[in-house]
Protein backbone atom coordinates (compact mmCIF):
# COMPACT_ATOMS: atom_id res chain seq x y z
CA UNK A 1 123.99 119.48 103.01
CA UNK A 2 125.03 115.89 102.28
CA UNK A 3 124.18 113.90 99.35
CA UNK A 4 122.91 109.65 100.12
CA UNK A 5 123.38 107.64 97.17
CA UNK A 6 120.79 104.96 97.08
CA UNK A 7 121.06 101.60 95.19
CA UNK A 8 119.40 98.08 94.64
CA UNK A 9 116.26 100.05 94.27
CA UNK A 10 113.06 98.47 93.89
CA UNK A 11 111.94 98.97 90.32
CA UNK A 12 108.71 100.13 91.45
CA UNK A 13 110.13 102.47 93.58
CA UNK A 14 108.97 106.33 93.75
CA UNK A 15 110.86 109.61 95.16
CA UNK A 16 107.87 109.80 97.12
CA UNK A 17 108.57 106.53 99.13
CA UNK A 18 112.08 107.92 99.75
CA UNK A 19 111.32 111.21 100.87
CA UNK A 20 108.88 109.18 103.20
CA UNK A 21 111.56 106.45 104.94
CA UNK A 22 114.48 109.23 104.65
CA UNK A 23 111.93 112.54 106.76
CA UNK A 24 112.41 110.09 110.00
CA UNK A 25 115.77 111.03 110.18
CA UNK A 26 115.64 114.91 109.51
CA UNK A 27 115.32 117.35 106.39
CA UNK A 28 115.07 116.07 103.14
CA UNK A 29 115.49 118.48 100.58
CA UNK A 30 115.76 116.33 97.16
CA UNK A 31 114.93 113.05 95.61
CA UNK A 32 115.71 111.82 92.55
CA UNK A 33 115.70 108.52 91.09
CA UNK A 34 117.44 107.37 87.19
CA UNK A 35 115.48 106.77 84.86
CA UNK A 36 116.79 105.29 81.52
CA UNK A 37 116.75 107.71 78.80
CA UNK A 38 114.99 105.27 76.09
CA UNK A 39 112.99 103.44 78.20
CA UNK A 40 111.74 105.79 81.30
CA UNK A 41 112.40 102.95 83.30
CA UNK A 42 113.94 103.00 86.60
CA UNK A 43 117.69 102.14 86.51
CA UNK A 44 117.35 100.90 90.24
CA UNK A 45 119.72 103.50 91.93
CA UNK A 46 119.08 107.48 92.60
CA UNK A 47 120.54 110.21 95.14
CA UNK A 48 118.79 112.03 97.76
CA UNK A 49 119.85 115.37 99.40
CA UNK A 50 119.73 116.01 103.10
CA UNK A 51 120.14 119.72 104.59
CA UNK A 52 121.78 118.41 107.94
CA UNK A 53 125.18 116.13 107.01
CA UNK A 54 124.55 114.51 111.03
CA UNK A 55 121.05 113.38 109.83
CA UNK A 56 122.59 112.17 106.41
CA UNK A 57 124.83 109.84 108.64
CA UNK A 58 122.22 108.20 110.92
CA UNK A 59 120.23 107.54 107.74
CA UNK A 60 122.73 105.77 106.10
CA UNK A 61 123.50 104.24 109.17
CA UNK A 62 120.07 102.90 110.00
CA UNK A 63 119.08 102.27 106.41
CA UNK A 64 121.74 100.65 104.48
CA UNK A 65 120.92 96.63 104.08
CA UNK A 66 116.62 97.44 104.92
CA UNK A 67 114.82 95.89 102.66
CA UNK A 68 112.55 97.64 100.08
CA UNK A 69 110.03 95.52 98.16
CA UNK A 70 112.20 92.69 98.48
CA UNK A 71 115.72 94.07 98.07
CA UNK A 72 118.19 95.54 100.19
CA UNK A 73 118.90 98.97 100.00
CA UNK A 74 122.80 100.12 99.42
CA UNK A 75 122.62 103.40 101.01
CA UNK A 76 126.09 105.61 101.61
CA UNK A 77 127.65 108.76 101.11
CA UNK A 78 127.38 109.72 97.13
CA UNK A 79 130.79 110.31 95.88
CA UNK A 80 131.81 113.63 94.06
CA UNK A 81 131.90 112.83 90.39
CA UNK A 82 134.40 114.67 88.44
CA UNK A 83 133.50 116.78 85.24
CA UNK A 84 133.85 116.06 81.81
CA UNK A 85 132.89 112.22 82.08
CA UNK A 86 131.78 109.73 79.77
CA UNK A 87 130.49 111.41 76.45
């Protein structure tokens, strides 16, 4: 499993709509975009989870740059975050 993060969202944007453009490439099995806690607006970035890592790559491949209502996507590799951040 390999997690895509994905940034420059759209604010309009739905986890629907990425599920869609991401199933081309294989298996999604998550979507989630940030909302802000106060507002329950979109904060423009969110992670998706894909079961096979070699379908994770050609997404990011293929995808990073495309342009979603108007802006283009960042799409790589989500970085581990360590524990115990920002309180």
């Amino acid at each position: 499993m390999k997690k895509i993060y994905i940034g420059n969202l759209p604010w309009s944007a739905t986890e629907a709509e990425l599920t869609e453009m991401f199933t081309k490439f294989g298996s999604v099995t998550s979507a989630t975009i940030l909302t802000d806690r106060e507002t329950g607006r979109s904060r423009g970035f969110g992670f998706l989870e894909m079961s096979e890592g070699e379908d994770a790559d050609k997404a990011i491949q293929a995808l990073d740059g495309t342009d979603m209502g108007g802006r283009a996507l960042r799409v790589n590799e989500a970085e581990q975050r360590e524990r115990g951040g920002r309180r």
